[in-house]
Protein backbone atom coordinates (compact mmCIF):
# COMPACT_ATOMS: atom_id res chain seq x y z
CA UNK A 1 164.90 -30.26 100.56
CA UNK A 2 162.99 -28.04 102.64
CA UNK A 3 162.31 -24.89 101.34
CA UNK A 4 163.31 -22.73 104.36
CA UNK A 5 166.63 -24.85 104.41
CA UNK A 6 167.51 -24.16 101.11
CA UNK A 7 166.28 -20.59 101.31
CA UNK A 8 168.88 -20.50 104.15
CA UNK A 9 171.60 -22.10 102.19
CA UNK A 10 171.02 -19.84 99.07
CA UNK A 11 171.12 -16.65 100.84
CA UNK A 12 174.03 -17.44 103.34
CA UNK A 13 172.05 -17.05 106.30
CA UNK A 14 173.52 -18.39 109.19
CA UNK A 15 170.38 -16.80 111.43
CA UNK A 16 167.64 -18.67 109.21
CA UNK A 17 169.79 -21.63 109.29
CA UNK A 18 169.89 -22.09 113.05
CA UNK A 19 165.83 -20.48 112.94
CA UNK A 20 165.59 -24.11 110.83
CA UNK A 21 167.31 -26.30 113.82
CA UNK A 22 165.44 -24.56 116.16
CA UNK A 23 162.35 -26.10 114.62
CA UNK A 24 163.36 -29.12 114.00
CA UNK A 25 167.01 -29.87 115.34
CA UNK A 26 167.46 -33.44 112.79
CA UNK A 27 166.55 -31.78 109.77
CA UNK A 28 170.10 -31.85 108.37
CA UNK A 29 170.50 -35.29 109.14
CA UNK A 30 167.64 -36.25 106.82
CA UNK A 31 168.40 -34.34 103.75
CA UNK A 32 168.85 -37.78 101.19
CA UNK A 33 172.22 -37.50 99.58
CA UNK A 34 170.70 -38.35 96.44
CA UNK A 35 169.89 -34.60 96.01
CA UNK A 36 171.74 -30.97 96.03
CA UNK A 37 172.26 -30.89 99.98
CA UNK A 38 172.61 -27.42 101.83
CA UNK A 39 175.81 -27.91 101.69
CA UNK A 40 176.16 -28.30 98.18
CA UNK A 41 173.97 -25.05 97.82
CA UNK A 42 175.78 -23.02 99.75
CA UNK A 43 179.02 -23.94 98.50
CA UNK A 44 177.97 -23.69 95.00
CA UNK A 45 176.29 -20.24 96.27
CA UNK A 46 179.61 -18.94 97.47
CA UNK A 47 178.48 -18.65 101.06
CA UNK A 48 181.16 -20.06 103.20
CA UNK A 49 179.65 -19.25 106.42
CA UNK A 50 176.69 -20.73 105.99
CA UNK A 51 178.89 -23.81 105.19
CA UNK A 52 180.97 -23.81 108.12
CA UNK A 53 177.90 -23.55 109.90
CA UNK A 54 176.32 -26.60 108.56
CA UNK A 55 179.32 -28.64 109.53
CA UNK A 56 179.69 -27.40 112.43
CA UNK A 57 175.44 -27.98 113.22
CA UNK A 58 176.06 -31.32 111.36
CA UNK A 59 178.81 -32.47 113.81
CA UNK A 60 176.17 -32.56 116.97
């Protein structure tokens, strides 16, 4: 996973998240589900928000 992504994910940081999209809007969509995805992190992190917002980004 990309290490800004995860950083994101780990932290709960909605702002770093979208920062992430901004640069490259498809990155979510090409996280392999064979591996801890940032929505496994951030859910295992606690951080609902940051959740939310990756379903939400995931969605588009």
């Amino acid at each position: 996973m990309n290490r800004r992504l995860f950083e994101a994910a780990c932290l709960g940081s909605v702002e770093a998240l979208l920062e992430v999209l901004v640069d490259d809007p498809l990155i979510l969509e090409r996280v392999p589900l064979t591996q801890d995805t940032p929505l496994h992190v951030a859910v295992l992190a606690g951080k609902a928000e940051i959740a939310k917002e990756i379903l939400r980004q995931s969605q588009r």
